[in-house]
Protein backbone atom coordinates (compact mmCIF):
# COMPACT_ATOMS: atom_id res chain seq x y z
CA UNK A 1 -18.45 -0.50 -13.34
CA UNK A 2 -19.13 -4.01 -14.38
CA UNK A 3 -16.26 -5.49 -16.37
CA UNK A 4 -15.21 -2.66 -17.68
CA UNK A 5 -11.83 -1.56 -17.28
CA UNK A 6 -11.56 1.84 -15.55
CA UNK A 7 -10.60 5.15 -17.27
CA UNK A 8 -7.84 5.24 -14.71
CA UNK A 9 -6.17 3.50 -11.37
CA UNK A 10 -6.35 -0.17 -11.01
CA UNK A 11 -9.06 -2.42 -12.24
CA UNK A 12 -12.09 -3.38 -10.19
CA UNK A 13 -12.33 -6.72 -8.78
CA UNK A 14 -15.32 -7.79 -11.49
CA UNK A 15 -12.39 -7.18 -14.36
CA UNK A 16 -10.05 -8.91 -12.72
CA UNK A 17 -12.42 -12.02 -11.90
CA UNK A 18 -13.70 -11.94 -15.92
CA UNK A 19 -10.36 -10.91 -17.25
CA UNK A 20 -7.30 -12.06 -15.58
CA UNK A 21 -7.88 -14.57 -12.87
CA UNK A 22 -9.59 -17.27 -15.42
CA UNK A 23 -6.43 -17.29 -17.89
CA UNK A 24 -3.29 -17.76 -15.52
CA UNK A 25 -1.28 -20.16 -17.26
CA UNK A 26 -0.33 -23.44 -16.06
CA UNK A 27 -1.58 -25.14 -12.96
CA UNK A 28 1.47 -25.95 -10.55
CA UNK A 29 1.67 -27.81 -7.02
CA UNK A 30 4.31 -25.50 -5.05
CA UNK A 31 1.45 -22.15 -5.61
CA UNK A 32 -0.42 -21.82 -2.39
CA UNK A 33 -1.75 -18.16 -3.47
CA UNK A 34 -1.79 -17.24 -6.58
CA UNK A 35 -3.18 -13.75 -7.69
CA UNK A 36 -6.22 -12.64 -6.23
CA UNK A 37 -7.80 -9.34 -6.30
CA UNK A 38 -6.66 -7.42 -2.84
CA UNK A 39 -4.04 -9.52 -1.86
CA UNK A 40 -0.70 -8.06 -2.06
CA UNK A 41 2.05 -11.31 -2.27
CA UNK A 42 1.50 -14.32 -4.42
CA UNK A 43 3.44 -17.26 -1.99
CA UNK A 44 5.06 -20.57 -3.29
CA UNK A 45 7.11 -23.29 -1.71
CA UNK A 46 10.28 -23.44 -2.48
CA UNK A 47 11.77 -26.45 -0.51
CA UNK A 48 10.14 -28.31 2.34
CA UNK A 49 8.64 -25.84 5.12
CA UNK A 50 9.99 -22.70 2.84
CA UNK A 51 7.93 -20.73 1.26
CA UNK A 52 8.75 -17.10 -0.87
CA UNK A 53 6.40 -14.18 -1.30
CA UNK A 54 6.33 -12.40 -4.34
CA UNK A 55 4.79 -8.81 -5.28
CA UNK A 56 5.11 -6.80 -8.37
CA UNK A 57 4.21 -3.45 -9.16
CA UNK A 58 5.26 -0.18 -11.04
CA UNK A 59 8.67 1.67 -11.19
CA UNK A 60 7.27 4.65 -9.97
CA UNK A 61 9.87 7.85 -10.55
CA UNK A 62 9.36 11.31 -10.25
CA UNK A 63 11.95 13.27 -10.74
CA UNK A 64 10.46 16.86 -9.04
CA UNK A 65 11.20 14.86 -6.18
CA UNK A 66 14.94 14.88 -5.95
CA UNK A 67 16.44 11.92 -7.17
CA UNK A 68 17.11 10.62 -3.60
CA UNK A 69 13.51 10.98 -2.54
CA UNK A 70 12.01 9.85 -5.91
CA UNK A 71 14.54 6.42 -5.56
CA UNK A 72 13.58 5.79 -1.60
CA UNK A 73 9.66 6.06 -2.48
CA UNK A 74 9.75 3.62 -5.37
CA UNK A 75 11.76 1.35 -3.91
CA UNK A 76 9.14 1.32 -0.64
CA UNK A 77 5.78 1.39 -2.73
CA UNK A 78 7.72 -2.42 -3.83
CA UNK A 79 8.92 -3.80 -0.42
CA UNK A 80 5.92 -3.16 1.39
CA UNK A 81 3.83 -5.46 -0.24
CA UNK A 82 5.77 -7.65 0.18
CA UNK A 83 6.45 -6.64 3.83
CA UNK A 84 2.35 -7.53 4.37
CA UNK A 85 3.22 -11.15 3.90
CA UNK A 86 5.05 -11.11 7.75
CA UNK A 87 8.14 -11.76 5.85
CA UNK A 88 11.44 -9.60 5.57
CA UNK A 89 11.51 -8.78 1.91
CA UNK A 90 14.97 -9.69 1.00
CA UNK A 91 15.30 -9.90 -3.18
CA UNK A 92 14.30 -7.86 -6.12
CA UNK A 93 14.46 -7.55 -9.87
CA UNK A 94 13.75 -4.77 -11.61
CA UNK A 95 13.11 -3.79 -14.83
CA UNK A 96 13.46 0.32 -16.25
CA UNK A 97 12.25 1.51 -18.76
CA UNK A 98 13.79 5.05 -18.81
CA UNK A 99 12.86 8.02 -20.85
CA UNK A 100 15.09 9.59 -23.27
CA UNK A 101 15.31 12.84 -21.37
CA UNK A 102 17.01 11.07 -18.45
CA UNK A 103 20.85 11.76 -18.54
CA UNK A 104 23.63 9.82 -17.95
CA UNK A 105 24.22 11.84 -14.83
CA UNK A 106 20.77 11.82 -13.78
CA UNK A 107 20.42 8.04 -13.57
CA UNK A 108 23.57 7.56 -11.61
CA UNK A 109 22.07 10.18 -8.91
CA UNK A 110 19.22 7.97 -9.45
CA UNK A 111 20.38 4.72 -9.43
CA UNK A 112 22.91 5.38 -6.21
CA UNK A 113 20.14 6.86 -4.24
CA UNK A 114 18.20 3.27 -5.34
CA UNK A 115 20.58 1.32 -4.10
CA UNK A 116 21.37 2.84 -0.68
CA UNK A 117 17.39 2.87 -0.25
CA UNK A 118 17.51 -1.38 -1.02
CA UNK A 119 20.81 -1.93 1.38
CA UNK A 120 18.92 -0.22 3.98
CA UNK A 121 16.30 -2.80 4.06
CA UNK A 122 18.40 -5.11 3.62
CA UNK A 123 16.90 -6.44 0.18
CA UNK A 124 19.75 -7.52 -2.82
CA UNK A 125 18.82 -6.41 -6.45
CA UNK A 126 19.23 -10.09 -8.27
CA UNK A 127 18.20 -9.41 -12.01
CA UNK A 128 16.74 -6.80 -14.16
CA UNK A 129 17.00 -4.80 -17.43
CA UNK A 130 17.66 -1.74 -17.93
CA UNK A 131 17.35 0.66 -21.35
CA UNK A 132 15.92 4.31 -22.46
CA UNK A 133 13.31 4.27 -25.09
CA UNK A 134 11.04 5.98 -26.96
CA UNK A 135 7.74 6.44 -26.21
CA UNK A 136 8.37 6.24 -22.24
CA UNK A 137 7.79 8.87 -19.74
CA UNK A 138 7.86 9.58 -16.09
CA UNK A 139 6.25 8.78 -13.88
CA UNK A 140 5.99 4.43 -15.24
CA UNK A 141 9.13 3.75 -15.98
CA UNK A 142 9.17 0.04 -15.63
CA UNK A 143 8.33 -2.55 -13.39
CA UNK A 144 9.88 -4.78 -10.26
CA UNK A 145 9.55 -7.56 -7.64
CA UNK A 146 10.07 -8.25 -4.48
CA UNK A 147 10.36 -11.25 -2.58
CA UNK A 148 10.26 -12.19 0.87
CA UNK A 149 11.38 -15.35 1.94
CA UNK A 150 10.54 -17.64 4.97
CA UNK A 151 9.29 -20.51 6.98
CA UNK A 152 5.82 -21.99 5.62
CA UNK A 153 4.33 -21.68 9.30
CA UNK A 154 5.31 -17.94 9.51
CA UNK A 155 3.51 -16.06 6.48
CA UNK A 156 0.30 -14.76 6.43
CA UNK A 157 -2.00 -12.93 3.26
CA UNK A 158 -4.93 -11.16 3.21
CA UNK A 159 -6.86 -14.09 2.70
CA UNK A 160 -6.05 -15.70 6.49
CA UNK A 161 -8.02 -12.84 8.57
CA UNK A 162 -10.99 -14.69 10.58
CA UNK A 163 -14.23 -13.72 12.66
CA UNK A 164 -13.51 -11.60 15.93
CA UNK A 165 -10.30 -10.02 15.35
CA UNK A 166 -9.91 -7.20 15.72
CA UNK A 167 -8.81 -4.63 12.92
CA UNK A 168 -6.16 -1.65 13.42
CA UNK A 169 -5.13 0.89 10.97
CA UNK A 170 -1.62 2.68 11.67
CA UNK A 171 -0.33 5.93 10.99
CA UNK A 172 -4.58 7.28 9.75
CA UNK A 173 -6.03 7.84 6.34
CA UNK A 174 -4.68 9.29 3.20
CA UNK A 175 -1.07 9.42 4.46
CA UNK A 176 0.04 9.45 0.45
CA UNK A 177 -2.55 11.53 -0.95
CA UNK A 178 -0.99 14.51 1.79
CA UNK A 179 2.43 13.58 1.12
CA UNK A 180 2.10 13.67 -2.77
CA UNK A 181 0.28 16.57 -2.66
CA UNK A 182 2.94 18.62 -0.29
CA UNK A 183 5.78 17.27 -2.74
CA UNK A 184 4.37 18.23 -6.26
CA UNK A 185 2.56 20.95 -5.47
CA UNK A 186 4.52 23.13 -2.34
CA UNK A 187 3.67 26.85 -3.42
CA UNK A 188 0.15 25.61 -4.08
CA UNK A 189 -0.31 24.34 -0.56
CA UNK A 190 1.71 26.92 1.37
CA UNK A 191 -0.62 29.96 -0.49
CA UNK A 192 -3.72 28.04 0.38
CA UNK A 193 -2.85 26.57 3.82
CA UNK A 194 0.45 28.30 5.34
CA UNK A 195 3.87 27.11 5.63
CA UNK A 196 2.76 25.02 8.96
CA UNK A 197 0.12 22.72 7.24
CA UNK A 198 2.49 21.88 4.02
CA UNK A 199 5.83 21.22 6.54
CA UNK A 200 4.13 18.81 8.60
CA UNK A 201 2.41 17.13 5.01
CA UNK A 202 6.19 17.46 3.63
CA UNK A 203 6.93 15.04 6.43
CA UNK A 204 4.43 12.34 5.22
CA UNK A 205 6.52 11.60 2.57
CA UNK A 206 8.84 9.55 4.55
CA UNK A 207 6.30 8.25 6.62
CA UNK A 208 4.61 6.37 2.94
CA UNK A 209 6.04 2.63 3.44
CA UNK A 210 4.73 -0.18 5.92
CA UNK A 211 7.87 -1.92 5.92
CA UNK A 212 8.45 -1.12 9.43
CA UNK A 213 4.75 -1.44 10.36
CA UNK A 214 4.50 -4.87 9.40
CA UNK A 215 7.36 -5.52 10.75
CA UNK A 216 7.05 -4.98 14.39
CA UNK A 217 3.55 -5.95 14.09
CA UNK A 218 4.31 -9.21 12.99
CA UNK A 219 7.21 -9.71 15.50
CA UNK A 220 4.37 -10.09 18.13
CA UNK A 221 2.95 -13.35 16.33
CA UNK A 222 1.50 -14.33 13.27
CA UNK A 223 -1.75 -16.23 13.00
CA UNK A 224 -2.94 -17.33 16.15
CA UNK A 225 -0.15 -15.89 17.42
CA UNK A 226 -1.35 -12.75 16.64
CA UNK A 227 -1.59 -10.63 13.44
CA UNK A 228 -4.11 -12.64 10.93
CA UNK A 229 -3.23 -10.53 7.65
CA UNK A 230 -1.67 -7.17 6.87
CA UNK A 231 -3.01 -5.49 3.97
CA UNK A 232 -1.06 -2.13 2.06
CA UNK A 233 -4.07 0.75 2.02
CA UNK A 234 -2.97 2.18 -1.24
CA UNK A 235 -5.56 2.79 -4.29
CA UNK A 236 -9.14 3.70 -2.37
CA UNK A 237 -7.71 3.88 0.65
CA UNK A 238 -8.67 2.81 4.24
CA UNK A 239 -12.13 2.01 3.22
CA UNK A 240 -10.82 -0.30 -0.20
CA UNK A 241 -8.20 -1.94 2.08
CA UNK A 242 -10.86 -3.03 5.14
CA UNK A 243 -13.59 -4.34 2.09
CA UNK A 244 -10.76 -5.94 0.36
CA UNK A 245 -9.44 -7.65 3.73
CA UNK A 246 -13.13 -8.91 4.40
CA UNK A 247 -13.32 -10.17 0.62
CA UNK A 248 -10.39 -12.08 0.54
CA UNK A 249 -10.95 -13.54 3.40
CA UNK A 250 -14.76 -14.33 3.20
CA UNK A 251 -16.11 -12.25 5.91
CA UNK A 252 -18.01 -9.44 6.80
CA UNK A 253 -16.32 -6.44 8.65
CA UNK A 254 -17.88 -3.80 11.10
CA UNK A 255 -15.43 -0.51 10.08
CA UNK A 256 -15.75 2.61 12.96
CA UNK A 257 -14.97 5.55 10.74
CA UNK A 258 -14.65 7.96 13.37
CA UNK A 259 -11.58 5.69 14.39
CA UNK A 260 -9.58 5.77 11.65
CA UNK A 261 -6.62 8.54 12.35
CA UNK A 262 -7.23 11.81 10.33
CA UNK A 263 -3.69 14.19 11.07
CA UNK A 264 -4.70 18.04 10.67
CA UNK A 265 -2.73 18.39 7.63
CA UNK A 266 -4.42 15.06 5.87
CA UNK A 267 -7.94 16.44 6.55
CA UNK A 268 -6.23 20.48 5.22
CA UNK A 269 -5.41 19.06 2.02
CA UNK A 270 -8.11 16.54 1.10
CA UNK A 271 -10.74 19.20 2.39
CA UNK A 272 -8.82 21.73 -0.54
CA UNK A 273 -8.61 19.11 -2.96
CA UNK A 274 -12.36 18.05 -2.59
CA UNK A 275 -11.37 14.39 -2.17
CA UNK A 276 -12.59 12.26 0.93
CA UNK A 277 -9.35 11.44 2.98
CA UNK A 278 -11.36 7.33 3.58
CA UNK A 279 -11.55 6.45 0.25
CA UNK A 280 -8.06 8.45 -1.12
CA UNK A 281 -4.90 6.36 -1.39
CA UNK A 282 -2.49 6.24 1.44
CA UNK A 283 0.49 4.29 1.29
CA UNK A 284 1.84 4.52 4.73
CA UNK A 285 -0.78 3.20 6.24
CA UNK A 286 -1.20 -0.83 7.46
CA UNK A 287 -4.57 -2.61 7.75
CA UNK A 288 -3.74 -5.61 10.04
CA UNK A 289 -6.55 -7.90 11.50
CA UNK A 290 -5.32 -8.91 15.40
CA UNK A 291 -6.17 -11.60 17.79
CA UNK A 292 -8.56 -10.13 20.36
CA UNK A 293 -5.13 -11.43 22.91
CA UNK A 294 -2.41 -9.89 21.38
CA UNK A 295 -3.96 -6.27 20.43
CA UNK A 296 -2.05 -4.45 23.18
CA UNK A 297 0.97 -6.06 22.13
CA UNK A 298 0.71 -5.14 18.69
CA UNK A 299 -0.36 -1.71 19.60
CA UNK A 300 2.51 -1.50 21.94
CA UNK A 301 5.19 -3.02 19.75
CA UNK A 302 4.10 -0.36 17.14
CA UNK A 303 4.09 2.79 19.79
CA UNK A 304 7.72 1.27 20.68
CA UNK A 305 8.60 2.17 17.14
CA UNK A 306 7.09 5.26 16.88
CA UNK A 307 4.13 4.23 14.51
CA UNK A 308 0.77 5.68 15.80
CA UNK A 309 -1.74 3.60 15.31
CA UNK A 310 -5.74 2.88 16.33
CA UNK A 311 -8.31 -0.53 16.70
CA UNK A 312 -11.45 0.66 13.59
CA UNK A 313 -13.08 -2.01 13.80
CA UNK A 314 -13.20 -5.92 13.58
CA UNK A 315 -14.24 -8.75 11.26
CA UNK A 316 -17.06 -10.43 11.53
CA UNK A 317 -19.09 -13.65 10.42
CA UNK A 318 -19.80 -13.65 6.95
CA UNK A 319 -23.49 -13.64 7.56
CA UNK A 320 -23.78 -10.52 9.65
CA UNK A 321 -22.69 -8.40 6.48
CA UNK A 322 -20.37 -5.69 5.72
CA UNK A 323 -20.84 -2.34 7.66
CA UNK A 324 -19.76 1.34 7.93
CA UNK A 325 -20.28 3.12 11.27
CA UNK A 326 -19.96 6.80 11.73
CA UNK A 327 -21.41 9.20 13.99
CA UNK A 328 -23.89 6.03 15.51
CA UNK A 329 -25.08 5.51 12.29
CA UNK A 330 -24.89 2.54 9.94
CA UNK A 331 -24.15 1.80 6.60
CA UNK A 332 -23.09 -0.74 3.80
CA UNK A 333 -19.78 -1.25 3.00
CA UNK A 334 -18.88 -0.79 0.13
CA UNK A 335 -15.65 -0.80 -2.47
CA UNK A 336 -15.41 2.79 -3.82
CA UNK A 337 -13.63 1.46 -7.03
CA UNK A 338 -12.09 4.59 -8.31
CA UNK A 339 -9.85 6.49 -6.12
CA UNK A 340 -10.34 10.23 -6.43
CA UNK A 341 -6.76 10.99 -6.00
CA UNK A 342 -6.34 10.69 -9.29
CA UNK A 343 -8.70 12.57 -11.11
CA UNK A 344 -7.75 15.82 -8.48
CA UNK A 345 -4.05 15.28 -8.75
CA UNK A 346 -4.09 15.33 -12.54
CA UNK A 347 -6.28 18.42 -12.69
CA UNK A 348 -3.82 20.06 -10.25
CA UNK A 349 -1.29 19.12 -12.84
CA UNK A 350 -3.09 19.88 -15.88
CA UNK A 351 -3.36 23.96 -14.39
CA UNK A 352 -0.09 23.82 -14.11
CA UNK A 353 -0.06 24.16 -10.57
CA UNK A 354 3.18 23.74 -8.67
């Protein structure tokens, strides 16, 4: 792909590096990350031994969802980012940009179910804007950020993993590519699979935030404490999150496929969309890297909380290379660059399924 920008989804780490990352503005002392491809917070000081995590991504709304459920996922695809930096996201600003066919009445559903989904993680809405305009459409309709903030010795990125520990992956692959497809298209999936296989895919949907699985993860320890870096698996999946993780952090990785959690109804629904469930995006599911000494304590703290989880691997030296193992055998690593949710979602759309 080179520097070219992609047809769709997020742009590869080559555009980023020739694109963004040269031209950032000004230079200033308080940044300790700024943006790098694959991690998920930016983090600044704010005052001596305080430090705030930002993330920022897409208002994204759709409204075949129920205005409750459309609300609660946007407002989690935001605060888990900035859950990854071990902090309790606690601020946001947002900015929507709604279409003209959104009512009065509609945004006040909207907007209601928004804010009950923000008080129950305990984050305060600080600043924003918000207008309809031509020209906008559903599902984009805006932007916001989060921000987590915290002691300087207590945050961790995707940049601080380190050789030996040991990575886990919770809840399995494509946890959002099941629990999209079960929401927009339900009479698709229940003629093609049966009303078992789209009910227990219609649960996914609340399972697609790590707030809670960073969380209790990072309540065992952070750094050599215990959990090194936390990444979101979203666009290309498991296998983008684990290369990302060992790029960021300047490492090589040894990833088990055969580990990685597959649920019946993940592996139904990727197999009928033709997609592989590794490389398909999954919000929902948390890459940490884990001290060797406090993996049964993470993996504990996270069965306490009801958040299955599984050890896929670990990081390695940076000169032993990046690796794929499944069925005994061996491969490169990887970054698939272009999620294929996207391309079988919209075709699903474009025949009008439902």
């Amino acid at each position: 792909m080179g520097t070219e920008l992609p047809a769709i989804g997020k742009i590869s780490p080559e555009a980023f590096s020739h694109y963004i990352y040269p031209h950032l503005g000004a230079q200033r002392p308080e940044i300790l990350y700024g943006p790098q491809s694959g991690v998920d917070v930016g983090v600044v000081r704010v005052a001596p031994g305080v430090v705030m995590a930002t993330t920022t991504d897409p208002v994204f709304v759709v409204p075949q969802y129920g205005w409750k459920r459309a609300a609660w996922f946007a407002v989690h695809i935001l605060a888990s980012d900035a859950a990854t930096s071990g902090l309790a996201p606690s601020l946001m600003t947002v900015d929507l940009n709604l279409p003209l066919s959104m009512s009065t009445e509609d945004f006040e559903q909207f907007w209601l179910a928004w804010d009950q989904a923000v008080k129950d993680l305990g984050i305060a809405v600080i600043s924003g804007h918000t207008a309809r305009y031509q020209g906008t459409d559903f599902p984009m309709v805006g932007g916001a950020t989060v921000m987590s903030i915290g002691p300087e010795d207590q945050y961790i990125t995707t940049a601080m993993a380190e050789a030996d520990d040991v990575l886990i992956c919770t809840k399995g692959a494509a946890i959002e590519t099941a629990g999209l497809f079960a929401a927009t298209f339900p009479e698709w999936i229940r003629r093609e699979l049966g009303d078992t296989t789209f009910e227990a895919a219609d649960r996914l949907f609340e399972q697609m935030s790590v707030v809670e699985d960073a969380r209790l993860a990072a309540s065992v320890g952070v750094r050599q404490n215990g959990v090194t870096a936390m990444h979101d698996a979203t666009e290309c999946g498991v296998v983008g999150g684990v290369y990302e993780i060992a790029e960021c952090s300047g490492l090589g990785v040894e990833l088990l496929d055969d580990q990685v959690i597959i649920r019946p109804e993940v592996a139904a629904i990727t197999e009928l969309a033709g997609i592989d469930p590794l490389i398909s995006i999954s919000e929902g599911t948390l890459l940490l890297t884990v001290k060797p000494h406090a993996v049964d304590k993470v993996l504990e703290r996270l069965k306490t909380g009801g958040i299955e989880a599984s050890v896929i691997g670990r990081m390695l030296p940076p000169d032993e290379g990046r690796w794929r193992i499944q069925q005994g055998q061996r491969r490169s690593l990887v970054h698939p660059r272009v999620d294929p949710f996207w391309e079988a979602f919209g075709r699903r759309a474009a025949e009008g399924v439902t």
